[in-house]
PDB file of N, CA and C in Angstrom:
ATOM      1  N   UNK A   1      14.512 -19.185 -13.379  1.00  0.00           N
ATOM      2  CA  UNK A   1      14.796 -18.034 -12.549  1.00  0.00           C
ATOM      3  C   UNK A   1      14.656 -18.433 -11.076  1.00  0.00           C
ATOM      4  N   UNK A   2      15.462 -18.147  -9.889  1.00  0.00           N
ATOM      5  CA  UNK A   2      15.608 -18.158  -8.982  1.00  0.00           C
ATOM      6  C   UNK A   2      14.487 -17.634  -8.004  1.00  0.00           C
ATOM      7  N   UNK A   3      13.980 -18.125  -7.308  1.00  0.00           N
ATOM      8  CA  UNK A   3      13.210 -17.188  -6.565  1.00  0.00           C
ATOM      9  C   UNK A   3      13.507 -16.554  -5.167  1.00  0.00           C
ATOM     10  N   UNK A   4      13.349 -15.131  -5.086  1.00  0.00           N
ATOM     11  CA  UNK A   4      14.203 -14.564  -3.892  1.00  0.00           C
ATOM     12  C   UNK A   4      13.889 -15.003  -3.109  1.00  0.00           C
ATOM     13  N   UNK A   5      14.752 -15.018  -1.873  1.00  0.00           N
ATOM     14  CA  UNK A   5      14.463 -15.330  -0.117  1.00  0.00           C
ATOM     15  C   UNK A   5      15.266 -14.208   0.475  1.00  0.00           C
ATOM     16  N   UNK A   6      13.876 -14.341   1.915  1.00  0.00           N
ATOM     17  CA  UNK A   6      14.293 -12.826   2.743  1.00  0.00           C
ATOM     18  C   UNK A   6      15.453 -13.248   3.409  1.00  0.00           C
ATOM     19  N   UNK A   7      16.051 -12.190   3.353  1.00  0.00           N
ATOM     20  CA  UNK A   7      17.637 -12.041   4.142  1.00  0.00           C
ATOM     21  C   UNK A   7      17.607 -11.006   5.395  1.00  0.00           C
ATOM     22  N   UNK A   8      16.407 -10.264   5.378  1.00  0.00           N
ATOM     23  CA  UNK A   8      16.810  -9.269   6.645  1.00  0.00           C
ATOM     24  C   UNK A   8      15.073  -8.588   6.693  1.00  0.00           C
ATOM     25  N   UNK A   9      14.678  -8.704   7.511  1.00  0.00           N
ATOM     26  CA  UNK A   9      13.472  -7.739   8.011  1.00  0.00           C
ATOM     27  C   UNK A   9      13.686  -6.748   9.022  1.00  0.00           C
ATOM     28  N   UNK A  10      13.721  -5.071   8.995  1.00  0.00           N
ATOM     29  CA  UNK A  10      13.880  -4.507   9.781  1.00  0.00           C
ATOM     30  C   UNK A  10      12.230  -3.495  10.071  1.00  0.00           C
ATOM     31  N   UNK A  11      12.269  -3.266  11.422  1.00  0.00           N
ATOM     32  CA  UNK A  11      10.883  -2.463  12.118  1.00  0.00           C
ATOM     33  C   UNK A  11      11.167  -1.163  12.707  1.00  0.00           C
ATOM     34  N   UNK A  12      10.630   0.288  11.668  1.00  0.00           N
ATOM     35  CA  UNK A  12      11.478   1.308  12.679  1.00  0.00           C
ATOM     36  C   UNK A  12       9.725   1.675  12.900  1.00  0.00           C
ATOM     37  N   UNK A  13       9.933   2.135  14.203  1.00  0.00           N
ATOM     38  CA  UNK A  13       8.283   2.551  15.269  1.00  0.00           C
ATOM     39  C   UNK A  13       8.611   4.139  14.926  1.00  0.00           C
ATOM     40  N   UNK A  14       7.917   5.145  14.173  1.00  0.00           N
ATOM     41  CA  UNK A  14       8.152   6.643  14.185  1.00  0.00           C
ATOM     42  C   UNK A  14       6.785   7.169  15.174  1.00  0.00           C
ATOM     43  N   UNK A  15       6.772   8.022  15.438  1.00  0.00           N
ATOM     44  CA  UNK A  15       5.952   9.058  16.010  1.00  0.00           C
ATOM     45  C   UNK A  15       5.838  10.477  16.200  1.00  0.00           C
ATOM     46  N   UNK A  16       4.897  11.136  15.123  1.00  0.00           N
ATOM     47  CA  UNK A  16       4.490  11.891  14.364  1.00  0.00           C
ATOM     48  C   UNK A  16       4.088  13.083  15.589  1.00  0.00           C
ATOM     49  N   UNK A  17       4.198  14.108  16.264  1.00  0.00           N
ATOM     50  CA  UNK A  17       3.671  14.916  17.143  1.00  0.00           C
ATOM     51  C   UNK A  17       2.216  15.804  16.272  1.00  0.00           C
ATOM     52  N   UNK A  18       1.425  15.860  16.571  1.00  0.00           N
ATOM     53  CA  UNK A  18      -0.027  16.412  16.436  1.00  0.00           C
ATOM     54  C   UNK A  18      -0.361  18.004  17.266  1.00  0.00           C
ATOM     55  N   UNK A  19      -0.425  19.129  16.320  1.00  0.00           N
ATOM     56  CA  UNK A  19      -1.134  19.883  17.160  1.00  0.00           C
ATOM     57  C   UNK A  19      -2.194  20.071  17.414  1.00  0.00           C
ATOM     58  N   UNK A  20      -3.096  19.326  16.766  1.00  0.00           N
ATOM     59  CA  UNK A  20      -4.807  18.809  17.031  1.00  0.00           C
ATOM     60  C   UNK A  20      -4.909  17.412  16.932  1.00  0.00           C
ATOM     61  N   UNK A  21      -5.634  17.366  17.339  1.00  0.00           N
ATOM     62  CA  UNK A  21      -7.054  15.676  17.527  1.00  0.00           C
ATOM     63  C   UNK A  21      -6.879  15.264  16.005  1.00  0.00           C
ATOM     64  N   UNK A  22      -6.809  13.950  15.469  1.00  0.00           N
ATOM     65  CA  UNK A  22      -6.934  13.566  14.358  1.00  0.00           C
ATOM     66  C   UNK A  22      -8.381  12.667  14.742  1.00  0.00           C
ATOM     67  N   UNK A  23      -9.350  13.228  13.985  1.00  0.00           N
ATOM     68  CA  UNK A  23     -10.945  12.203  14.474  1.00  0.00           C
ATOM     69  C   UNK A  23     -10.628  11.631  13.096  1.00  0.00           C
ATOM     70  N   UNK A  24     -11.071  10.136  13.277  1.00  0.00           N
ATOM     71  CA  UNK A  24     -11.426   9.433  12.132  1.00  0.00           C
ATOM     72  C   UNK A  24     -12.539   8.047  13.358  1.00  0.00           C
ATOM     73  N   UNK A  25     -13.218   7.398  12.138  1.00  0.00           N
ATOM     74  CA  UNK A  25     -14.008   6.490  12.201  1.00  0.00           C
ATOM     75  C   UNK A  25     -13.887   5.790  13.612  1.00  0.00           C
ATOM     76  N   UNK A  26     -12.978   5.535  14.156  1.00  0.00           N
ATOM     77  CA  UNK A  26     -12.363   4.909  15.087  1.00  0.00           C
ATOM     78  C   UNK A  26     -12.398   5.528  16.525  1.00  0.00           C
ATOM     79  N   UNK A  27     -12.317   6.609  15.999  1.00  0.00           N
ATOM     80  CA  UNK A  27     -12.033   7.865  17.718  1.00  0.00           C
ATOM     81  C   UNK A  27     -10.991   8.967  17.159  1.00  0.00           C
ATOM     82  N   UNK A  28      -9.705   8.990  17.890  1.00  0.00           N
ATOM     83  CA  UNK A  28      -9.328  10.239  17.529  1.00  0.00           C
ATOM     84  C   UNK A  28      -7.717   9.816  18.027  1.00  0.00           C
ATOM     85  N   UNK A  29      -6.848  10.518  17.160  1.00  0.00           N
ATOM     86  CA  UNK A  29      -4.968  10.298  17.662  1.00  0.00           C
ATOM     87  C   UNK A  29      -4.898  11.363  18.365  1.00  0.00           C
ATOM     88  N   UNK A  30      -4.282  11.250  19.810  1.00  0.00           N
ATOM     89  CA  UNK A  30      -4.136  12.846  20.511  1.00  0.00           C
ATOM     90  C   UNK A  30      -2.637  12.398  20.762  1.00  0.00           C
ATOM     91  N   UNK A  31      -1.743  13.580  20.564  1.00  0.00           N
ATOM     92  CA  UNK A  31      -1.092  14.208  20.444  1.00  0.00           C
ATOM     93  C   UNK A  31       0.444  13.543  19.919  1.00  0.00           C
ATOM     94  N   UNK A  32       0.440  12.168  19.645  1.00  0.00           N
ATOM     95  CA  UNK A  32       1.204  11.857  18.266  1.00  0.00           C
ATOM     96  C   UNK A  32       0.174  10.829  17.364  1.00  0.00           C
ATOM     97  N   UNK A  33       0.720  10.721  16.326  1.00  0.00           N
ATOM     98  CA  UNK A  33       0.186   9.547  15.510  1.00  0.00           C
ATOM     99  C   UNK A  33       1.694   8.535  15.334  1.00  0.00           C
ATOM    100  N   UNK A  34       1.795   7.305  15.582  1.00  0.00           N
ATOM    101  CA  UNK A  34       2.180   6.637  15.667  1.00  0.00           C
ATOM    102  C   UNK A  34       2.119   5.252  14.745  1.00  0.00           C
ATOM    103  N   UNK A  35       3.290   5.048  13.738  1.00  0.00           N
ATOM    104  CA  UNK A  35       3.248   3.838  12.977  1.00  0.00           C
ATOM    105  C   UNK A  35       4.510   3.178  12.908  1.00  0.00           C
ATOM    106  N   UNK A  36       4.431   1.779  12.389  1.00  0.00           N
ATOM    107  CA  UNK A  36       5.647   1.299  12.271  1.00  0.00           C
ATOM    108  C   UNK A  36       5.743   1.189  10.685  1.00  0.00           C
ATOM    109  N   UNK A  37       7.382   1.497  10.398  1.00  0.00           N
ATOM    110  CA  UNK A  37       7.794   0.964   8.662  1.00  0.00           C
ATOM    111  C   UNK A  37       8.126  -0.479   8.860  1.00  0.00           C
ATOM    112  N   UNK A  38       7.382  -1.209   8.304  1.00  0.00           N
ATOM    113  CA  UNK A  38       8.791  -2.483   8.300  1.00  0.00           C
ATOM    114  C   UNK A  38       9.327  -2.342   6.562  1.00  0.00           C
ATOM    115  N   UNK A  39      10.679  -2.905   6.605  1.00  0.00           N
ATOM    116  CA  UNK A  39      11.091  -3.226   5.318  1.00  0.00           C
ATOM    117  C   UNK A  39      11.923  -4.619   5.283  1.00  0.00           C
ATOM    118  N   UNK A  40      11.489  -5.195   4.026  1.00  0.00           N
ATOM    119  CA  UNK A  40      12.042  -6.549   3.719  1.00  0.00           C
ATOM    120  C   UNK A  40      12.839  -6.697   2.349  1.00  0.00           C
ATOM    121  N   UNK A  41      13.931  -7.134   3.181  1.00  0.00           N
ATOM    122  CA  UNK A  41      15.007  -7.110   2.126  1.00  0.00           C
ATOM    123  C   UNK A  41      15.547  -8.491   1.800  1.00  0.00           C
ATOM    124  N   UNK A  42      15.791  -8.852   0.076  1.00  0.00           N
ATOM    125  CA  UNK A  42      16.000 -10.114  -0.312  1.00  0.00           C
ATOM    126  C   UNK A  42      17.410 -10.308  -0.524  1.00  0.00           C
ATOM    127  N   UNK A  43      17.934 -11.876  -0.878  1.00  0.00           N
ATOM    128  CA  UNK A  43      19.341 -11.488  -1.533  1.00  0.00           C
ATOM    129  C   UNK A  43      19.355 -11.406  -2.663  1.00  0.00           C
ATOM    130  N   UNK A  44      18.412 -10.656  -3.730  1.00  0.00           N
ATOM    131  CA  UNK A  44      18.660  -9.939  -4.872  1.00  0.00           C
ATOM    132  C   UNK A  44      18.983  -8.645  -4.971  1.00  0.00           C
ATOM    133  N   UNK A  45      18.507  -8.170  -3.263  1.00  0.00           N
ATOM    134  CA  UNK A  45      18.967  -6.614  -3.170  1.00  0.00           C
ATOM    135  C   UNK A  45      17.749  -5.752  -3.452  1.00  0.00           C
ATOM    136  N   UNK A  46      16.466  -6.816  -3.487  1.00  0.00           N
ATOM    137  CA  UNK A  46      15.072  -6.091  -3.603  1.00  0.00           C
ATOM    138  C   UNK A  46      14.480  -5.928  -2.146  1.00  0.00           C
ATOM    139  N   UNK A  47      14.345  -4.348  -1.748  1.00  0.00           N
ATOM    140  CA  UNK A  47      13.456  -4.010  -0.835  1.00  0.00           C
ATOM    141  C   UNK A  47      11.848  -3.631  -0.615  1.00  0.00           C
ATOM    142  N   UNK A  48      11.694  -4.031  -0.238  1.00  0.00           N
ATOM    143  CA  UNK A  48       9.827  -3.824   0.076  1.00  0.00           C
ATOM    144  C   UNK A  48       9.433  -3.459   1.366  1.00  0.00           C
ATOM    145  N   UNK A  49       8.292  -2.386   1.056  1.00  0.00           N
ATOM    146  CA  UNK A  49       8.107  -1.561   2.566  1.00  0.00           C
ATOM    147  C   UNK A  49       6.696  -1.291   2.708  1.00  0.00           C
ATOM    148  N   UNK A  50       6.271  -1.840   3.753  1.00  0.00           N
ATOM    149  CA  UNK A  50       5.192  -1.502   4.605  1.00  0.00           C
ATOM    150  C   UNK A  50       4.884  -0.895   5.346  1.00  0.00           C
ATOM    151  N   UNK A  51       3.685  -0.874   6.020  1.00  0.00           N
ATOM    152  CA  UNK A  51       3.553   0.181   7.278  1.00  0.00           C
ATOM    153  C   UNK A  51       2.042  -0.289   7.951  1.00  0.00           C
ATOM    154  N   UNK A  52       2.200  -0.152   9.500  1.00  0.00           N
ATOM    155  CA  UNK A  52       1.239  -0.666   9.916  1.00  0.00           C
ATOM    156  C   UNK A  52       0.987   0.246  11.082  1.00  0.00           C
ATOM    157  N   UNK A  53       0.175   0.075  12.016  1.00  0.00           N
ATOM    158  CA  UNK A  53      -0.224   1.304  13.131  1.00  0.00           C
ATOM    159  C   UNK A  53       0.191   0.744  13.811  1.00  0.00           C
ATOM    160  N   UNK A  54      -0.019   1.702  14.861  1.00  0.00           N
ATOM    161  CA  UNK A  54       0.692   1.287  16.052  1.00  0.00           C
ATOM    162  C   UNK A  54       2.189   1.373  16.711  1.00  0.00           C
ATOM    163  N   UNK A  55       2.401   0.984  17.413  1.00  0.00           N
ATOM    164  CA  UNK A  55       3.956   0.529  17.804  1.00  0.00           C
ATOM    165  C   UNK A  55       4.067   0.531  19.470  1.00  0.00           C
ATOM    166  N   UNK A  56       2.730   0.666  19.939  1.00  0.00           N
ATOM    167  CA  UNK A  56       2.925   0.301  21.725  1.00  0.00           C
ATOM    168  C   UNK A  56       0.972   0.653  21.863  1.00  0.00           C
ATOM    169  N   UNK A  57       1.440   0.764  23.233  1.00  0.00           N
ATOM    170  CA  UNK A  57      -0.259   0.922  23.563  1.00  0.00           C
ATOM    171  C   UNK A  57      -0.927   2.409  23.102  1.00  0.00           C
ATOM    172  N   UNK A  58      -1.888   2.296  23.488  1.00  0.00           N
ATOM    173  CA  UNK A  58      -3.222   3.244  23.039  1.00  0.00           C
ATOM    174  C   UNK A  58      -2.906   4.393  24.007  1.00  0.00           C
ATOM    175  N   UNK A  59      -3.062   5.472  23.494  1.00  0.00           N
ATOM    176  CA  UNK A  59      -2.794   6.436  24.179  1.00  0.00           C
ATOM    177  C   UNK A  59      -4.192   6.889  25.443  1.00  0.00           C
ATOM    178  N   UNK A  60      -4.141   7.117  26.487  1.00  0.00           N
ATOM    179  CA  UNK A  60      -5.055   7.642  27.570  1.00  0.00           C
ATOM    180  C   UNK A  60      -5.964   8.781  26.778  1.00  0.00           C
ATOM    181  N   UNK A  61      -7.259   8.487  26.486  1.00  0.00           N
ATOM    182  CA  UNK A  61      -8.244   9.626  26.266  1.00  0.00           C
ATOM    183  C   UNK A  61      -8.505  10.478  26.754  1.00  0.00           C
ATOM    184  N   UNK A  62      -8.832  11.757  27.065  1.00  0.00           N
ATOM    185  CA  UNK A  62      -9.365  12.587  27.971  1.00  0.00           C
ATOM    186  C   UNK A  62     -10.826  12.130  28.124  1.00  0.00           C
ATOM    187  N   UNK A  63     -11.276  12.077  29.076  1.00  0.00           N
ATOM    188  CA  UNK A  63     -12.827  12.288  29.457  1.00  0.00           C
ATOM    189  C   UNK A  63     -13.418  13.051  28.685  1.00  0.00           C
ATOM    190  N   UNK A  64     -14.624  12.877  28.184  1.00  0.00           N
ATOM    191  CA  UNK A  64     -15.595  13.946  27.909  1.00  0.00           C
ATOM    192  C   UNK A  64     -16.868  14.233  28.582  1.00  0.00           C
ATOM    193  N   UNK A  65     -16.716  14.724  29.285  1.00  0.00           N
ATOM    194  CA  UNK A  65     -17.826  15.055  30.324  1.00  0.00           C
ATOM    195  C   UNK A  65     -18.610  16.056  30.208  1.00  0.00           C
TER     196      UNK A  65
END
């Protein structure tokens, strides 16, 4: 049996708008949450999809004073 090789990797960056603070462990997402899909495609025509955070810089915190 042949073993596949990638033929195409594509990266779409989405961003999710928030009408509250998402707090987790880390701090908090204000006012989108932001990830990238990548998907990898073989020449068998098999796709596979990931997802990772991010897709630019960190958004400006408000102060808490």
């Amino acid at each position: 049996m042949k073993r596949p090789k990638i033929v195409d990797i594509r990266a779409t960056t989405v961003a999710v708008p928030l009408e509250a603070p998402i707090r987790h462990s880390n701090g908090a997402h204000w006012g989108k949450f932001v990830r990238t899909i990548v998907e990898v495609e073989t020449d068998t025509g098999l796709i596979g999809l990931g997802e990772m955070g991010g897709g630019g810089k960190a958004p400006k915190l408000p102060s808490v004073d």
